[in-house]
Protein backbone atom coordinates (compact mmCIF):
# COMPACT_ATOMS: atom_id res chain seq x y z
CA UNK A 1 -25.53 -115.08 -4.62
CA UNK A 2 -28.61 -116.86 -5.70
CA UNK A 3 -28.45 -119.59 -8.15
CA UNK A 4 -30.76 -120.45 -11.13
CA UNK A 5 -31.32 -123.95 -12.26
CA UNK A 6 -31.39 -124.19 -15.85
CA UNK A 7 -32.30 -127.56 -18.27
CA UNK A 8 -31.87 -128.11 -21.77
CA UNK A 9 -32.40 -131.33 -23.80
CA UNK A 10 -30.79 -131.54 -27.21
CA UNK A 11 -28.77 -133.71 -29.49
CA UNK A 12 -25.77 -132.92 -31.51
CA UNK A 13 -27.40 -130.54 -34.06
CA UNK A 14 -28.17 -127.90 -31.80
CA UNK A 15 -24.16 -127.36 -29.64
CA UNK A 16 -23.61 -124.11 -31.26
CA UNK A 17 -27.02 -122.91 -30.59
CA UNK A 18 -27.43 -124.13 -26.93
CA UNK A 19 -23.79 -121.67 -26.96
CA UNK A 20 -25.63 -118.70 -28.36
CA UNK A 21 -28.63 -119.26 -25.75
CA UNK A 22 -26.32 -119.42 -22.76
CA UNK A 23 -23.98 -116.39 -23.70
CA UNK A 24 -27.14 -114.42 -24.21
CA UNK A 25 -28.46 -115.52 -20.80
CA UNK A 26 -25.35 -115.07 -18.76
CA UNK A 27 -24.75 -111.99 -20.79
CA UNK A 28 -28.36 -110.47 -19.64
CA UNK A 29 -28.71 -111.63 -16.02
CA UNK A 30 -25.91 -110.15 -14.22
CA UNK A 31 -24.55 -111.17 -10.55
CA UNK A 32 -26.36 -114.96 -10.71
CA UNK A 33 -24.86 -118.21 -10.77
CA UNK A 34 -26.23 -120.77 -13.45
CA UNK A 35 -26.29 -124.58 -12.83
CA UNK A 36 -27.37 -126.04 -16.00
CA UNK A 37 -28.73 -129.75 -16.67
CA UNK A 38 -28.38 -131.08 -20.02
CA UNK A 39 -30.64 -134.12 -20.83
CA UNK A 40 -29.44 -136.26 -23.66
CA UNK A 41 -29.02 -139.90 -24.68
CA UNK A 42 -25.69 -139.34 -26.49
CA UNK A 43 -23.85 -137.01 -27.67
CA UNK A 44 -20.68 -136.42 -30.01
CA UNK A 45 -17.93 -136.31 -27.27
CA UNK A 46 -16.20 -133.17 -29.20
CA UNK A 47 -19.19 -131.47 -28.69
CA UNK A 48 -19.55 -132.72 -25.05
CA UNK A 49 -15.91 -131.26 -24.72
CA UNK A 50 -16.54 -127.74 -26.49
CA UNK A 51 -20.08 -126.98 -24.18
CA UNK A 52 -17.71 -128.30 -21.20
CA UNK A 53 -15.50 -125.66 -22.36
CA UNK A 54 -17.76 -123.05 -22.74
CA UNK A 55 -19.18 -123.40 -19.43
CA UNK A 56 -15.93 -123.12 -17.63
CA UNK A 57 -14.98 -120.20 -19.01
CA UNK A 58 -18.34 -118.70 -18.37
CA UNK A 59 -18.53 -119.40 -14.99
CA UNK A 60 -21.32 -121.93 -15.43
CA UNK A 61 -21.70 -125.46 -13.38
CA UNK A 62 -22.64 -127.65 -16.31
CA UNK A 63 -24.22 -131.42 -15.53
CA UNK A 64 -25.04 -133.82 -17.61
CA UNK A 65 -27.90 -136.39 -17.44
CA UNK A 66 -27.71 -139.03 -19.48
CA UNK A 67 -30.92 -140.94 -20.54
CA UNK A 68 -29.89 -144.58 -20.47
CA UNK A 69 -32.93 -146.20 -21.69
CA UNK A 70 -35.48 -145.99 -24.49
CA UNK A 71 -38.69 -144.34 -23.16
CA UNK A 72 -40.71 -142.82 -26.15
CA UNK A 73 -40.13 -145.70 -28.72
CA UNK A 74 -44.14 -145.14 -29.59
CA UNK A 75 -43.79 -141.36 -29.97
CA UNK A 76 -43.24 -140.01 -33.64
CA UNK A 77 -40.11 -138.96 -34.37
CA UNK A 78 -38.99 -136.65 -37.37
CA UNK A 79 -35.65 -134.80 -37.76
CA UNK A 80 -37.54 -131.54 -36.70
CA UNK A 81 -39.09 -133.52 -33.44
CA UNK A 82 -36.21 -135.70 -32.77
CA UNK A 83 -36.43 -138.23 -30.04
CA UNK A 84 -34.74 -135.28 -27.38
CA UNK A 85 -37.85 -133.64 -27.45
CA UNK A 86 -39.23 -135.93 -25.01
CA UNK A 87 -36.92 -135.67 -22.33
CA UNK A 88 -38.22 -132.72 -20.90
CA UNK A 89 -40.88 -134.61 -19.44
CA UNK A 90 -38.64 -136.72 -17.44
CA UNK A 91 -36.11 -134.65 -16.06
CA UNK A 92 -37.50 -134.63 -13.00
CA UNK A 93 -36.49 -138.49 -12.60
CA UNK A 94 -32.84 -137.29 -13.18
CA UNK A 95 -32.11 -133.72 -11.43
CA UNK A 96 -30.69 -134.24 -7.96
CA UNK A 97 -32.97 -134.14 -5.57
CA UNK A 98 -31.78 -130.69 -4.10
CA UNK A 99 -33.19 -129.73 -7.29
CA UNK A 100 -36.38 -127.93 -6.44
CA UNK A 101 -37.40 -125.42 -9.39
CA UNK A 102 -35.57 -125.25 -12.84
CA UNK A 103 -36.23 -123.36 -16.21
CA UNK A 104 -36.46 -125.64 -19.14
CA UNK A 105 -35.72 -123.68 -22.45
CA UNK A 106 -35.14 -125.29 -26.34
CA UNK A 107 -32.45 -124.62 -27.98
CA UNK A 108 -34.07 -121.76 -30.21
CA UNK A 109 -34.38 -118.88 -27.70
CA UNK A 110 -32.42 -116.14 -27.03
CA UNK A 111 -32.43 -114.65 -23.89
CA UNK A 112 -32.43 -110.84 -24.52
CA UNK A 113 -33.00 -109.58 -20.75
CA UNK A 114 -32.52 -110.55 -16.86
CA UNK A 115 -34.52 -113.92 -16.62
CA UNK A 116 -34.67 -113.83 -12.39
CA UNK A 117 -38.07 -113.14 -12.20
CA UNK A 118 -38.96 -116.30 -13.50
CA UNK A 119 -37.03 -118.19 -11.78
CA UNK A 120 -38.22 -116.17 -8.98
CA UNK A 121 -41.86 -116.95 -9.47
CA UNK A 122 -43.91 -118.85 -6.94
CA UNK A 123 -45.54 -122.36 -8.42
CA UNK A 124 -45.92 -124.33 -5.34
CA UNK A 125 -49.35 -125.37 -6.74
CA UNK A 126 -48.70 -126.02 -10.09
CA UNK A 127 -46.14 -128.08 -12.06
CA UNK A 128 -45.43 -125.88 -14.52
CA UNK A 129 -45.31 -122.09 -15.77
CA UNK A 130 -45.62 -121.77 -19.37
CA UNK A 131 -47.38 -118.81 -22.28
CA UNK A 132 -49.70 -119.59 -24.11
CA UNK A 133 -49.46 -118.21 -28.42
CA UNK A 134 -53.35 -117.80 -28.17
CA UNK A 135 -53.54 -114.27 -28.45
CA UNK A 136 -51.11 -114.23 -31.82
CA UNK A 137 -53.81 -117.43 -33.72
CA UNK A 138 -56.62 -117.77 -31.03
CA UNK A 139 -58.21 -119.90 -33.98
CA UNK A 140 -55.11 -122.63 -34.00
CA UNK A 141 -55.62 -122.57 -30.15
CA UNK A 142 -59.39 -123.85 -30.31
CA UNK A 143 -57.98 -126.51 -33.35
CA UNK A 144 -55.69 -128.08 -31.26
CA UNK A 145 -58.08 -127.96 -28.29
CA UNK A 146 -60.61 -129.57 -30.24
CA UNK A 147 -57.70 -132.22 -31.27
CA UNK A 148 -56.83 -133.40 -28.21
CA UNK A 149 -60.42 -133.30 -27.11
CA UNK A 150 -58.70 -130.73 -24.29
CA UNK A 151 -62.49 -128.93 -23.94
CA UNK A 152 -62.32 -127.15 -20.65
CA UNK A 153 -58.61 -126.19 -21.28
CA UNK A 154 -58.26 -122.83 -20.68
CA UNK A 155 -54.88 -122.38 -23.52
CA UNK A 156 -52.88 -124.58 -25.19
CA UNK A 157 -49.37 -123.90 -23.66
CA UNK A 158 -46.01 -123.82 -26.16
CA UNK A 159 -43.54 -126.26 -23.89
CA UNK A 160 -40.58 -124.19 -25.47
CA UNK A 161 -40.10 -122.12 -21.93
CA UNK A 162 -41.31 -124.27 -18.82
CA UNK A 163 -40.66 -123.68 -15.15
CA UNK A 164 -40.85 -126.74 -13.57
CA UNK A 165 -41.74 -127.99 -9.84
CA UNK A 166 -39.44 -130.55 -9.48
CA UNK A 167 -40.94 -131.92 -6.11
CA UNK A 168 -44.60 -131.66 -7.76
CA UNK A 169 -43.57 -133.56 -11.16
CA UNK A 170 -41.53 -136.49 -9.41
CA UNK A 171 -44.95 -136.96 -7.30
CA UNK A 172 -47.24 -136.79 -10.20
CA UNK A 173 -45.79 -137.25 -13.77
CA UNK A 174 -45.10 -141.68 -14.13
CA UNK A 175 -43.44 -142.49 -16.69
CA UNK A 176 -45.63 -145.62 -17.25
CA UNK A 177 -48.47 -142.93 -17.63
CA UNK A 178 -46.94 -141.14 -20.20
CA UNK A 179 -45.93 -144.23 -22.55
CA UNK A 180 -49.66 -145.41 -22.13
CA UNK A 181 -50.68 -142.16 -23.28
CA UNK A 182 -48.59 -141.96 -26.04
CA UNK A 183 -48.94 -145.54 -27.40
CA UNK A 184 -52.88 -144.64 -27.26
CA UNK A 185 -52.49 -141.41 -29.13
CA UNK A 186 -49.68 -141.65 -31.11
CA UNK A 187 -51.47 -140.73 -34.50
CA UNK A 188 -53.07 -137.73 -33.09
CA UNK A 189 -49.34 -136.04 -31.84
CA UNK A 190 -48.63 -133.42 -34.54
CA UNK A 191 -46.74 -131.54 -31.80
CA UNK A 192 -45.26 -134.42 -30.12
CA UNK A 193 -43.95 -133.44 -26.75
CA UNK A 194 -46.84 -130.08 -26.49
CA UNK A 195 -49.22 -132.35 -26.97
CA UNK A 196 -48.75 -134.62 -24.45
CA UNK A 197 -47.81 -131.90 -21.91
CA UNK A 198 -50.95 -129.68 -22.39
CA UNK A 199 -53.29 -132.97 -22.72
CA UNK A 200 -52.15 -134.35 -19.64
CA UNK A 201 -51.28 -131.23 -17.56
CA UNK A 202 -53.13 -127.88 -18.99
CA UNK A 203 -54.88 -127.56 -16.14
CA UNK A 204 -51.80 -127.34 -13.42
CA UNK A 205 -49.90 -124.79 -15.69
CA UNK A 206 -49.62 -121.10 -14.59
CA UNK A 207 -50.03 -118.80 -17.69
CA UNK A 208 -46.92 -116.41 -18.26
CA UNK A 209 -47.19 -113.98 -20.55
CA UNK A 210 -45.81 -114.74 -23.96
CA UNK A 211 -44.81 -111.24 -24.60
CA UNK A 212 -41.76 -111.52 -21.97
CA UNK A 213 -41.23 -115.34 -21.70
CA UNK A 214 -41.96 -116.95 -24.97
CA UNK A 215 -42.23 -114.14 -27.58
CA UNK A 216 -42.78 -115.68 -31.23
CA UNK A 217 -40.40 -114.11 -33.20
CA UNK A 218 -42.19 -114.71 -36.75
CA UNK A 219 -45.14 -112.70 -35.40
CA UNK A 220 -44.09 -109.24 -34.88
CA UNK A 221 -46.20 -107.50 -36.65
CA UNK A 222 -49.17 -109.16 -34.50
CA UNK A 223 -47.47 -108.44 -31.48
CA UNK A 224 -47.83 -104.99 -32.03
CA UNK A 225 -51.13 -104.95 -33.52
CA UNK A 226 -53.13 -106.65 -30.51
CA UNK A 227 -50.85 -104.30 -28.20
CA UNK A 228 -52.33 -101.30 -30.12
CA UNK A 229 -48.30 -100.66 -30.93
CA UNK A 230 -47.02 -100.52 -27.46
CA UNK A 231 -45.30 -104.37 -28.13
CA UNK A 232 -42.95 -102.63 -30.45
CA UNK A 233 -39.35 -103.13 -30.81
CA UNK A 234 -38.13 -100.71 -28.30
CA UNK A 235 -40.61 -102.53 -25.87
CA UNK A 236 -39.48 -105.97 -26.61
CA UNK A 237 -35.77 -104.66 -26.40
CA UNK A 238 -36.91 -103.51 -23.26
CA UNK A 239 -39.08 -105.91 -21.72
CA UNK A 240 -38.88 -109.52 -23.71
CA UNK A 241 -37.09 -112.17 -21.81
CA UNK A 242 -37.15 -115.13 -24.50
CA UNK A 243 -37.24 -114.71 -28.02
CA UNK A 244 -38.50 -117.65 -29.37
CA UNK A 245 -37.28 -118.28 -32.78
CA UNK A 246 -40.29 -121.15 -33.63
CA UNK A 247 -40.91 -122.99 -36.87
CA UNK A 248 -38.94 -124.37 -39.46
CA UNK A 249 -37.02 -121.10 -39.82
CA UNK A 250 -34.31 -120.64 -37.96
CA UNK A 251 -32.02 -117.33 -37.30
CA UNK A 252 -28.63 -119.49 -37.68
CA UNK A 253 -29.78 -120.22 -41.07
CA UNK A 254 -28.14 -118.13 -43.86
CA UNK A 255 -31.43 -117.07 -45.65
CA UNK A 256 -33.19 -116.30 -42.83
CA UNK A 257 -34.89 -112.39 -42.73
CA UNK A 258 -36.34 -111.82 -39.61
CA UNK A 259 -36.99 -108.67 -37.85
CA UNK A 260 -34.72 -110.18 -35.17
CA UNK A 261 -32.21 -112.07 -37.33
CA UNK A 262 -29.24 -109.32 -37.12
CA UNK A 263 -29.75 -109.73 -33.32
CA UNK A 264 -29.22 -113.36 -32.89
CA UNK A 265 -26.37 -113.64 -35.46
CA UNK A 266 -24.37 -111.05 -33.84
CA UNK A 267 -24.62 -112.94 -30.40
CA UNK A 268 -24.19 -116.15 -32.24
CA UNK A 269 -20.98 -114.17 -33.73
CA UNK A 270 -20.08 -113.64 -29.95
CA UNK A 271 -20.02 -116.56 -28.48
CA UNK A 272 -17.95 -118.25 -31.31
CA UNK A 273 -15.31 -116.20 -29.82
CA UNK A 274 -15.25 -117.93 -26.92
């Protein structure tokens, strides 16, 4: 039975969610195993213990990776771009090194169908895979372009849902490189971690489409007007890997009134049963 490498990096704010993502995902890609990597500099050990917990009963090999030393103290920070934002970047400095290709998702997805394919995906010459939102606001893609002076970049990639080529990153990505970078540029990050990943490495990304992997849930209606109405909801209940629940709203939120809210709270409801 094949196995898919998955990596997550959050703090203690987002244990219920990161529950949620993984029911979804185990619930939607049948007859896998899942060995998941959670990157994290601490973490309340009652939450430790209930994700532990979870993962047993789901069948699920759960590691986790503990960052031991400060490696962003020049990055900006915020409570909605917390420190673990950063760690994604690294993780390739603290998978095993049997590791050789892992999906990196945040916390705010939901998987809603079989997620093999991308796993399955050939990157050998690239670092990453990642989608692009240019299609939904081509006109905030050229602005942050422009930004980070990223002129022959072909998109601006949402780091949200990234394959990653282990081998490839622990031979190119140095740490020293990317606190230079962000000590330099530090007043320019408005997307912290995106920006440094799509200034740096834009052009060894392979562009997945955001439709199935990285599907921005606040932009339905766009979704199906681009798509001349085939992206509507029977096709994304049909075809959407990853809804990405992106922005300040969130669907575990009481007032939130989303399209796809009903949908997330009744898997959230799920796996609380667990």
């Amino acid at each position: 039975m094949e196995t898919i490498n998955l990596l997550f990096s959050i703090d203690d704010r987002f244990a219920k969610q990161l529950k949620t993502l993984l029911f979804s995902i185990k619930l939607n890609t049948p007859n896998k195993e899942f060995h998941i990597f959670i990157l994290q500099k601490k973490m309340h050990q009652q939450n430790k213990n209930e994700i532990q917990k979870f993962c047993n009963f789901l069948d699920i090999k759960c590691n986790w990776l503990v960052i031991k030393k400060e490696k962003f103290h020049h990055a900006p920070k915020t409570k909605r771009y917390p420190e673990a934002i950063y760690y994604r970047l690294l993780a390739q400095n603290y998978l095993p090194k049997e590791i050789e290709k892992i999906i990196y998702l945040d916390a705010d997805i939901l998987c809603i169908n079989d997620l093999s394919k991308l796993f399955q995906l050939d990157i050998d010459d690239y670092l990453y895979a990642a989608a692009s939102h240019s299609q939904l606001t081509n006109f905030t893609n050229v602005v942050n372009k422009v930004r980070l002076k990223m002129y022959e970049a072909e998109e601006y990639y949402n780091s949200g849902v990234l394959l990653i080529n282990v081998p490839k990153a622990r031979q190119e990505i140095k740490s020293n490189e990317l606190e230079k970078f962000v000590e330099k540029n530090s007043a320019a990050l408005l997307l912290p971690d995106q920006d440094i990943l799509n200034s740096l490495y834009a052009s060894e990304i392979y562009s997945l489409p955001d439709q199935v992997y990285n599907y921005d849930a606040r932009k339905s209606l766009i979704y199906e007007m681009i798509s001349s109405g085939v992206w509507d909801l029977d096709w994304v209940i049909k075809h959407t890997v990853f809804l990405h629940f992106c922005g300040r709203d969130k669907p575990w939120k009481k007032d939130y009134r989303s399209k796809f809210a009903l949908l997330y709270k009744h898997y959230a409801h799920l796996a609380a049963q667990i």
